[in-house]
PDB file of N, CA and C in Angstrom:
ATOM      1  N   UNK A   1     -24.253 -20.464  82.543  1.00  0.00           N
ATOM      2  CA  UNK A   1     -23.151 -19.594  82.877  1.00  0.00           C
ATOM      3  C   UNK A   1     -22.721 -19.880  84.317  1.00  0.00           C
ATOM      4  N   UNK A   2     -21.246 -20.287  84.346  1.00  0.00           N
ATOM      5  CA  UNK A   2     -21.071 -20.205  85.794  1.00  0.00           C
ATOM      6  C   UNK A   2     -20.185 -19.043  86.233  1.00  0.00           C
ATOM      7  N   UNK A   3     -20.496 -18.710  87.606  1.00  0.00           N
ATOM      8  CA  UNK A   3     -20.059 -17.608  88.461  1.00  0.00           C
ATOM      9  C   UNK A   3     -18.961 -18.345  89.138  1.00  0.00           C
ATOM     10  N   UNK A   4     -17.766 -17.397  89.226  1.00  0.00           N
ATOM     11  CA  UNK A   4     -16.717 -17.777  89.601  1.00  0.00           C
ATOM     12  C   UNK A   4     -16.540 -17.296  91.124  1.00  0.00           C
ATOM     13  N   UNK A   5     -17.714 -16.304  91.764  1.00  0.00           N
ATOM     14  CA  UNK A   5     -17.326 -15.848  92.888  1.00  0.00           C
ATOM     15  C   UNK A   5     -16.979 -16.552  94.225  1.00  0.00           C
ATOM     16  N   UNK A   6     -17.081 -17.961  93.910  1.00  0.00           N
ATOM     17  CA  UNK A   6     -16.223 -18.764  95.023  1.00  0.00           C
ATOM     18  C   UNK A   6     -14.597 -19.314  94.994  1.00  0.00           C
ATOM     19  N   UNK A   7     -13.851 -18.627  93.815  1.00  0.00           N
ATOM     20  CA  UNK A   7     -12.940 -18.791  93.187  1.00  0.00           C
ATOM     21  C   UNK A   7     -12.269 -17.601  93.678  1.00  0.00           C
ATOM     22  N   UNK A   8     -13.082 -16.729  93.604  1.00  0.00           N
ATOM     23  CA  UNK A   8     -12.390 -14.967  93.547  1.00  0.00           C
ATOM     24  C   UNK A   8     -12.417 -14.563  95.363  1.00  0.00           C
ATOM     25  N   UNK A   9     -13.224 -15.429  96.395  1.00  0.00           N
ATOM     26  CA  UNK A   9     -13.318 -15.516  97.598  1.00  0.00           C
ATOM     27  C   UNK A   9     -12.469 -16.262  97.970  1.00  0.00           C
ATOM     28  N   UNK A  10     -12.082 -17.405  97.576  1.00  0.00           N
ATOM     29  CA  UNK A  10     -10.586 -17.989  97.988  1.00  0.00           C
ATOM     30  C   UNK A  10      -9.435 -17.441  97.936  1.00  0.00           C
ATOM     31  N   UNK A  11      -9.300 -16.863  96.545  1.00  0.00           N
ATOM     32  CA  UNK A  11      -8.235 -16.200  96.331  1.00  0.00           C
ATOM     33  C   UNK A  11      -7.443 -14.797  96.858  1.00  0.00           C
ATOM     34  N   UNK A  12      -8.664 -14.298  97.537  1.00  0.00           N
ATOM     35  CA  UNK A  12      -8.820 -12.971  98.568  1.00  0.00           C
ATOM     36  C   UNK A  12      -8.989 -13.174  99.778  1.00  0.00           C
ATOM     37  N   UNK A  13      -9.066 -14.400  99.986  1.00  0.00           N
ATOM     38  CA  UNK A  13      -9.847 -13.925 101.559  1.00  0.00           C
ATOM     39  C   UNK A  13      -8.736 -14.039 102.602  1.00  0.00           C
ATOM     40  N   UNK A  14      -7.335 -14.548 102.453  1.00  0.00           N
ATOM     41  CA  UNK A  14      -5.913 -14.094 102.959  1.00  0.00           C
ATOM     42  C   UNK A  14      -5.427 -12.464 102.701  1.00  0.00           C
ATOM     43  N   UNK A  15      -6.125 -11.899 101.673  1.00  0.00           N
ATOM     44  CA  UNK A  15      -5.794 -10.632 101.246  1.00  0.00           C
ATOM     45  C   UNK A  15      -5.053  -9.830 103.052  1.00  0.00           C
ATOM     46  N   UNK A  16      -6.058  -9.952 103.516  1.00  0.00           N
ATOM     47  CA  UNK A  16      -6.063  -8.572 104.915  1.00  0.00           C
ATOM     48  C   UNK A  16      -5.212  -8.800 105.342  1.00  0.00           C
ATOM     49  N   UNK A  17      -4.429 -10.305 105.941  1.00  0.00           N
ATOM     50  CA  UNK A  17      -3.341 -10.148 106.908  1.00  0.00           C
ATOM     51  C   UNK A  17      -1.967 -10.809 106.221  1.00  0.00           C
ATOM     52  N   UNK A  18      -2.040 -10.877 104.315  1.00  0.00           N
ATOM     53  CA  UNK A  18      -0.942 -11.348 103.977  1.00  0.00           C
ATOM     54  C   UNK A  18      -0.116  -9.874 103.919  1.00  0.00           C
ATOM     55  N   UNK A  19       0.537  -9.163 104.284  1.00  0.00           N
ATOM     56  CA  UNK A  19       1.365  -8.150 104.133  1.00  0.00           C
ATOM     57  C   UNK A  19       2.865  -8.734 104.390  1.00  0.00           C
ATOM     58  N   UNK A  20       3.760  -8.013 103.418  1.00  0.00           N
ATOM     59  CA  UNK A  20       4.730  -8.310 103.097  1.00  0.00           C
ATOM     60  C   UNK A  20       5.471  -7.996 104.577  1.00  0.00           C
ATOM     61  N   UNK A  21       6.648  -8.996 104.923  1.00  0.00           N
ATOM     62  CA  UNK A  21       6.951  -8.689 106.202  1.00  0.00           C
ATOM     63  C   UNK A  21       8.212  -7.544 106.233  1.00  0.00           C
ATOM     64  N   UNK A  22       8.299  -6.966 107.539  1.00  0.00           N
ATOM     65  CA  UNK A  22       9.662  -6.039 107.249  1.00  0.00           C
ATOM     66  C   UNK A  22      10.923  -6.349 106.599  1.00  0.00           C
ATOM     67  N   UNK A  23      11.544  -7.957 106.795  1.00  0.00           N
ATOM     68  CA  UNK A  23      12.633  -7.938 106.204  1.00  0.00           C
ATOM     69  C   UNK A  23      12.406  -8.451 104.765  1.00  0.00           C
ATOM     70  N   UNK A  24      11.244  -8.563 104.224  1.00  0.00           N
ATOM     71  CA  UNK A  24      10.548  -8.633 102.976  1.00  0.00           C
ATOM     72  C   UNK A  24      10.469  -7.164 101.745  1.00  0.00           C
ATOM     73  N   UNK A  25      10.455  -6.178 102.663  1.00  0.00           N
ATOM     74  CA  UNK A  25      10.646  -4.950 102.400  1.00  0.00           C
ATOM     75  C   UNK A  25      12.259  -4.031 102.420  1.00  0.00           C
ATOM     76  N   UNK A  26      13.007  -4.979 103.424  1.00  0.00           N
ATOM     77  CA  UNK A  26      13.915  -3.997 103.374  1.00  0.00           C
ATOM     78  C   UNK A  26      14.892  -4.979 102.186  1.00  0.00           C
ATOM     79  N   UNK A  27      14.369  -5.979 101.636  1.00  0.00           N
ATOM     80  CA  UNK A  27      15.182  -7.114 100.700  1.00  0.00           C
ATOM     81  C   UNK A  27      14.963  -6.277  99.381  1.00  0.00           C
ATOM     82  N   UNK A  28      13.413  -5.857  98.828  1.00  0.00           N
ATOM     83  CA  UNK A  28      13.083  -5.136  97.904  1.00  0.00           C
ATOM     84  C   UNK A  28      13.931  -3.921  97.765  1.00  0.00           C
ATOM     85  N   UNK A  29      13.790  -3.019  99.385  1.00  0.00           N
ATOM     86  CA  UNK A  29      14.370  -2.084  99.314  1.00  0.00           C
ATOM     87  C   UNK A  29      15.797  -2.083  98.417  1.00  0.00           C
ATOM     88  N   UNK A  30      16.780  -3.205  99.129  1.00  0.00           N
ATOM     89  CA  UNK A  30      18.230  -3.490  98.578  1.00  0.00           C
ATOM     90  C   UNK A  30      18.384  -3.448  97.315  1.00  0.00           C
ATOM     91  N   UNK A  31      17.270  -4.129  96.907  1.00  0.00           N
ATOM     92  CA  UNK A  31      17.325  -4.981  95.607  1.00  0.00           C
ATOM     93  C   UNK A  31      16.924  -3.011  94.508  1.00  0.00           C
ATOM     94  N   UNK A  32      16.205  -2.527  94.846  1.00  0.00           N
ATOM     95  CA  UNK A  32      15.350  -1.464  94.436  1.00  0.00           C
ATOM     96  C   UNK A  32      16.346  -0.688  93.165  1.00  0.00           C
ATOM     97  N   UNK A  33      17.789  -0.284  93.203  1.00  0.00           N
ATOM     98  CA  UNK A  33      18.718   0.128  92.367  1.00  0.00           C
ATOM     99  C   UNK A  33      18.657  -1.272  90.947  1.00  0.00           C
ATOM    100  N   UNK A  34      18.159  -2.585  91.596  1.00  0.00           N
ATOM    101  CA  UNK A  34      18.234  -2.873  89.945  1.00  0.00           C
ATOM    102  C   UNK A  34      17.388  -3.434  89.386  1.00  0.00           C
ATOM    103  N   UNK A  35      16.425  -2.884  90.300  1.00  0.00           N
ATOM    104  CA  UNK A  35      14.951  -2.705  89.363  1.00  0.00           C
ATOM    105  C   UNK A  35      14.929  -2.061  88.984  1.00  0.00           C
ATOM    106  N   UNK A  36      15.472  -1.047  89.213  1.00  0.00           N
ATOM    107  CA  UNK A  36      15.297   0.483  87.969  1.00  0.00           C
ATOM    108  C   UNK A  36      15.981   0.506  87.294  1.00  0.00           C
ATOM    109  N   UNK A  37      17.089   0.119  87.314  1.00  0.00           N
ATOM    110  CA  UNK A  37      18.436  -0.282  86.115  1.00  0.00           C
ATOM    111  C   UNK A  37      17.596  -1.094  84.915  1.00  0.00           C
ATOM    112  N   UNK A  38      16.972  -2.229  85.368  1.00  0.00           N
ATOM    113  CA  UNK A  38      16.494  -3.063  84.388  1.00  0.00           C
ATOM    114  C   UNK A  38      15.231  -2.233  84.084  1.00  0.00           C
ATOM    115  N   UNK A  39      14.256  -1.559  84.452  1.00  0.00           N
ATOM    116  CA  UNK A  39      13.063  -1.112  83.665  1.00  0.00           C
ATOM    117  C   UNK A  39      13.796   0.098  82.864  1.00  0.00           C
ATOM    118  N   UNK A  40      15.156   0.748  82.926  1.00  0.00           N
ATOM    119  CA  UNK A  40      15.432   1.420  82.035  1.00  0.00           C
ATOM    120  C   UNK A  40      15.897   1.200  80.987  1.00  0.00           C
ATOM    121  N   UNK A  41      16.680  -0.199  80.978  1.00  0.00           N
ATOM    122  CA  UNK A  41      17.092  -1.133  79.866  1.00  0.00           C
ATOM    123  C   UNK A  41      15.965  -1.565  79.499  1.00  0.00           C
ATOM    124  N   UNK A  42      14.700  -1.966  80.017  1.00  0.00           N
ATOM    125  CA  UNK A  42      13.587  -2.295  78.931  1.00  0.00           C
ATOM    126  C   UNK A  42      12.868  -0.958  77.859  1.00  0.00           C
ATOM    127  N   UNK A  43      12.953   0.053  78.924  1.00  0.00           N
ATOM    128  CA  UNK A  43      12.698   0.986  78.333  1.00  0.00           C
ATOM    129  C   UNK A  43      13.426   1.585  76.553  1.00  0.00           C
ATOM    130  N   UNK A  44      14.438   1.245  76.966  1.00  0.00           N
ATOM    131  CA  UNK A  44      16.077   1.416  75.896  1.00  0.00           C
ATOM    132  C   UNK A  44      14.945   0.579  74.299  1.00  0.00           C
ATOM    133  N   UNK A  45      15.374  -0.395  75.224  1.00  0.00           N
ATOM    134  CA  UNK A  45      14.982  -1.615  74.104  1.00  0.00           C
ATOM    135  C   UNK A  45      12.957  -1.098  73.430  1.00  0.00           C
ATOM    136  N   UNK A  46      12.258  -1.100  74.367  1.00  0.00           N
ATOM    137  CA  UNK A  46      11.171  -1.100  74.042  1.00  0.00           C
ATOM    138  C   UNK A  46      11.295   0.299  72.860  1.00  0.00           C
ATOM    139  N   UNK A  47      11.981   1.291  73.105  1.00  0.00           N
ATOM    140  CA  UNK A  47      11.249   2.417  71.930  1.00  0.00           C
ATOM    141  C   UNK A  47      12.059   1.985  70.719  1.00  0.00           C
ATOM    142  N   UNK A  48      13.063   1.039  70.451  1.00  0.00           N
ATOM    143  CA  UNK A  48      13.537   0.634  69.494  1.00  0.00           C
ATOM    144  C   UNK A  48      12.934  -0.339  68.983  1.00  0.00           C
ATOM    145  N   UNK A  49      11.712  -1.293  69.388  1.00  0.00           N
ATOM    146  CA  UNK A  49      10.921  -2.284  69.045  1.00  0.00           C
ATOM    147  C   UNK A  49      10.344  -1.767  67.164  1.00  0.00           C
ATOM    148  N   UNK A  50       9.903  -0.561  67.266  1.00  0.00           N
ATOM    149  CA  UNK A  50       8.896  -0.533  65.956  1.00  0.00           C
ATOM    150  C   UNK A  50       9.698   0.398  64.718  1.00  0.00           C
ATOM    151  N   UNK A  51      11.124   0.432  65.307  1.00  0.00           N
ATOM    152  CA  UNK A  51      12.168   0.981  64.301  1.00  0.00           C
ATOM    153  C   UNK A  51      13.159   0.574  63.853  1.00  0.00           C
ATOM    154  N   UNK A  52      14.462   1.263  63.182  1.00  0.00           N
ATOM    155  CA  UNK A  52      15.461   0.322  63.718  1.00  0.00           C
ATOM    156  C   UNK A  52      16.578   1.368  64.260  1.00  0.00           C
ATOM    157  N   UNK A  53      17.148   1.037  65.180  1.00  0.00           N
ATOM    158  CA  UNK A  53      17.686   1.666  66.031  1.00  0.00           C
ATOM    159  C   UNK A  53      18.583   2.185  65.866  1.00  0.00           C
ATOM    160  N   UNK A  54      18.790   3.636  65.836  1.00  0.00           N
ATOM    161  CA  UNK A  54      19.740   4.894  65.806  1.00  0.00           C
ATOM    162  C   UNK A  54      21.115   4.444  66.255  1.00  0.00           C
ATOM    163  N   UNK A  55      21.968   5.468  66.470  1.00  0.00           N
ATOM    164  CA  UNK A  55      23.190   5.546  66.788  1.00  0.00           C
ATOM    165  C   UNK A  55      23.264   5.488  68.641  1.00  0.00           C
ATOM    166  N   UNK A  56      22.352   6.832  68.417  1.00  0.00           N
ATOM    167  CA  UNK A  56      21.930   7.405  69.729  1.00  0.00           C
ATOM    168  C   UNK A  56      20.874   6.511  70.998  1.00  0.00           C
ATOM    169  N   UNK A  57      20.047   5.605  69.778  1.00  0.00           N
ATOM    170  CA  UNK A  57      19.199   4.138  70.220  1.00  0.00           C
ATOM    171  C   UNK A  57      20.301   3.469  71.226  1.00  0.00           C
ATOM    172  N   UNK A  58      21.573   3.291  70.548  1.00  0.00           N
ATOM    173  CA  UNK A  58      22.467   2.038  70.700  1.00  0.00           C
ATOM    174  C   UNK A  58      22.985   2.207  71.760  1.00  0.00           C
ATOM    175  N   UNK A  59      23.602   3.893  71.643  1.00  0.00           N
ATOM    176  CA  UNK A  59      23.913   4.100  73.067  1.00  0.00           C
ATOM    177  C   UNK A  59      23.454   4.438  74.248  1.00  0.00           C
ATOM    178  N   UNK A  60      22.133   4.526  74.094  1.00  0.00           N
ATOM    179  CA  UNK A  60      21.075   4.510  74.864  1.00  0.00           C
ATOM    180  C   UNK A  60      21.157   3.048  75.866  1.00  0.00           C
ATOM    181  N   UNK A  61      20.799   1.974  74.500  1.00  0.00           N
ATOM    182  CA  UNK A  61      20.755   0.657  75.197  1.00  0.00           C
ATOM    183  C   UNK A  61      22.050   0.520  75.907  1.00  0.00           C
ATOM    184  N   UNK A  62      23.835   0.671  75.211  1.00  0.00           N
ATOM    185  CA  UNK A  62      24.732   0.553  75.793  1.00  0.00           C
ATOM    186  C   UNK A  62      24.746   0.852  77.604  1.00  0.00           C
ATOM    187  N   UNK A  63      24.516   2.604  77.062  1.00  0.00           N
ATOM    188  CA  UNK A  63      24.931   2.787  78.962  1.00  0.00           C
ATOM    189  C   UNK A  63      23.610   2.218  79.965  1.00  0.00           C
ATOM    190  N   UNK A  64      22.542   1.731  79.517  1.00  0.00           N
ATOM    191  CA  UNK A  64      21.490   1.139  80.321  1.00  0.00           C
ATOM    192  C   UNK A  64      21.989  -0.415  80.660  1.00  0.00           C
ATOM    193  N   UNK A  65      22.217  -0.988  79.634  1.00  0.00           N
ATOM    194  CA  UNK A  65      23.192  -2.152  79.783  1.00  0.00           C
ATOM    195  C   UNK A  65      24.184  -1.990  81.027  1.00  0.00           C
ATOM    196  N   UNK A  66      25.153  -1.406  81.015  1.00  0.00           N
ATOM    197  CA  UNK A  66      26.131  -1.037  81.801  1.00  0.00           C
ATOM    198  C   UNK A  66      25.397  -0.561  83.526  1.00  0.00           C
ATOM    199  N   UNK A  67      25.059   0.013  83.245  1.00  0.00           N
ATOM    200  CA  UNK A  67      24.369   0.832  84.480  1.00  0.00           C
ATOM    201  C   UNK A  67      23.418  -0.829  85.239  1.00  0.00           C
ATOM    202  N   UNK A  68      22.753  -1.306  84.215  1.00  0.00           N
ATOM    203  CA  UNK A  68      21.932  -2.507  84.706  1.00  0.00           C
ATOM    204  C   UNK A  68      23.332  -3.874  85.607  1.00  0.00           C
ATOM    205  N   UNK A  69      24.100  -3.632  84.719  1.00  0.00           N
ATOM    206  CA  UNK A  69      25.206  -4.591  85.146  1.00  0.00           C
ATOM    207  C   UNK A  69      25.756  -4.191  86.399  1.00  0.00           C
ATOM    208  N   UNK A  70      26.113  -3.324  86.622  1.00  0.00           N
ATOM    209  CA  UNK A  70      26.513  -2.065  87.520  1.00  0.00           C
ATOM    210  C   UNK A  70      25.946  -2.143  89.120  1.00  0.00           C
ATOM    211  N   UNK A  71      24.837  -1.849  88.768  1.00  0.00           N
ATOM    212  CA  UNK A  71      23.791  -2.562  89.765  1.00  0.00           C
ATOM    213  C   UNK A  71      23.950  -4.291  90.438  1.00  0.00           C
ATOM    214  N   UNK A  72      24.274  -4.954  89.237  1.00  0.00           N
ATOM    215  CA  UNK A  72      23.890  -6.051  89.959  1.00  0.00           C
ATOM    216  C   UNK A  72      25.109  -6.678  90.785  1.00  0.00           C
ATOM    217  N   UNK A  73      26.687  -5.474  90.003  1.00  0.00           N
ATOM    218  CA  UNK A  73      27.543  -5.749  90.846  1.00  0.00           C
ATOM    219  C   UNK A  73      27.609  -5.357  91.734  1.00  0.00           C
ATOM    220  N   UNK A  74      27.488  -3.857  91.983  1.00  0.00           N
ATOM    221  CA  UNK A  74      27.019  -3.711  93.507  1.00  0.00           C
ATOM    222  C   UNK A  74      25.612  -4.380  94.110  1.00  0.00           C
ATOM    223  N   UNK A  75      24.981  -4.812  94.094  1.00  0.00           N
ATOM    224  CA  UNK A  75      23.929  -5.611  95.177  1.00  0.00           C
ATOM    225  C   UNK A  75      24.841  -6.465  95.305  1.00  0.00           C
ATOM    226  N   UNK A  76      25.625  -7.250  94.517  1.00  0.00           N
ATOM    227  CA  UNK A  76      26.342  -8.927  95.137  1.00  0.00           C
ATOM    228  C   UNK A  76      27.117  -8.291  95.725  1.00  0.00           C
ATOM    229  N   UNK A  77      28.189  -7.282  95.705  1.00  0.00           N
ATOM    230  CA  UNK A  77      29.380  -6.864  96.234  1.00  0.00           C
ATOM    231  C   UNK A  77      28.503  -6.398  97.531  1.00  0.00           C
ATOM    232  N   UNK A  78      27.743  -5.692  97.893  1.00  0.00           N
ATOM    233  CA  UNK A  78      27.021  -5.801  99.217  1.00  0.00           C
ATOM    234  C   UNK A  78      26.153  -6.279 100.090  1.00  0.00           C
ATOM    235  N   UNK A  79      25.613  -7.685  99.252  1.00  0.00           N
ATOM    236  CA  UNK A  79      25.264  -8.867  99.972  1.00  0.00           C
ATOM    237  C   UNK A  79      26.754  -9.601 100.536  1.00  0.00           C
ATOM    238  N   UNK A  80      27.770  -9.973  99.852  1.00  0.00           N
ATOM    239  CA  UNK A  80      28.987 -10.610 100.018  1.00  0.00           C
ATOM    240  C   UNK A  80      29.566  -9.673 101.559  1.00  0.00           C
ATOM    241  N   UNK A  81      29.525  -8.511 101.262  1.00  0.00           N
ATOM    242  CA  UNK A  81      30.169  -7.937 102.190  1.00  0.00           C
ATOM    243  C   UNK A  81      29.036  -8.148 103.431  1.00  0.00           C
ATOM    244  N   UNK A  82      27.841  -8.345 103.849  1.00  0.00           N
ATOM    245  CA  UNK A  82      27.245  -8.386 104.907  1.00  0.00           C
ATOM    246  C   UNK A  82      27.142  -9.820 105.459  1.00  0.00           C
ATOM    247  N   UNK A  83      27.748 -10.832 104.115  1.00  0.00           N
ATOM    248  CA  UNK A  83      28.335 -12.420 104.581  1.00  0.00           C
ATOM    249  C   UNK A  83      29.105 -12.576 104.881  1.00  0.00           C
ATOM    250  N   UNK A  84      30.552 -11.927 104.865  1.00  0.00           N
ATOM    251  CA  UNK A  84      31.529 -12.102 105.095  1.00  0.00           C
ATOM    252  C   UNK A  84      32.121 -10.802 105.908  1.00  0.00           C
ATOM    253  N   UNK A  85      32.202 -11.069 107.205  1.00  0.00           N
ATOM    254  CA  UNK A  85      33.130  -9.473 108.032  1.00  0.00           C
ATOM    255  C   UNK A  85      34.180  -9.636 107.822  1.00  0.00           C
ATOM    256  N   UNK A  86      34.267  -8.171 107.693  1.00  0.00           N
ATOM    257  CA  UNK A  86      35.724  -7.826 107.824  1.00  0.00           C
ATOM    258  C   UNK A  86      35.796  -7.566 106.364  1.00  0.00           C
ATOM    259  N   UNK A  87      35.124  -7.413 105.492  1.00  0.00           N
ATOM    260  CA  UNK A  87      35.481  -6.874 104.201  1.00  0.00           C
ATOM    261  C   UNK A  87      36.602  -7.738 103.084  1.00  0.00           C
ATOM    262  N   UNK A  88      35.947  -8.748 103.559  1.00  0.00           N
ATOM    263  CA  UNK A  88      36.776 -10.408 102.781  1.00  0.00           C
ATOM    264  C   UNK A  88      35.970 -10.493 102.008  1.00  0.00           C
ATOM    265  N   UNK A  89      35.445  -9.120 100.827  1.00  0.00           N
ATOM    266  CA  UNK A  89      34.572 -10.092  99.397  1.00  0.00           C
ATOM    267  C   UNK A  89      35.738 -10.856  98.538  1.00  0.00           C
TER     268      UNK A  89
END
């Protein structure tokens, strides 16, 4: 049997001072509206996996769809706008 604990010591031993940096956090932060857009569209989809999907299913997935899209137009529409001054998206 071999022990892997020189495997599991490599792989940790950056652990303590890899922390995500501030503008690493405030990127997530930005981004954060469509991560939740999309885990609610998985959500949509996932309780329709072991059925088949309602009326109410559909429009479930619909406005999660939308809302997910929604999101990703605003993050580009306010990345664009912090590339371009003056409000030239």
């Amino acid at each position: 049997m071999e022990h892997i604990v020189t495997v599991q010591d490599a792989v940790t031993a950056f652990a303590d001072f890899m922390e995500p940096t501030n503008a690493e956090l405030d990127a997530i932060e930005r981004e954060m509206p469509v991560i939740l857009a999309d885990v609610d569209l998985l959500d949509a989809h996932i309780t329709t996996l072991d059925r088949t999907p309602t009326e109410l299913d559909n429009r479930r997935i619909r406005r999660a769809r939308r809302r997910a899209l929604a999101a990703r137009v605003a993050l580009l529409n306010h990345t664009t706008a912090a590339i371009l001054p003056g409000g030239a998206a």
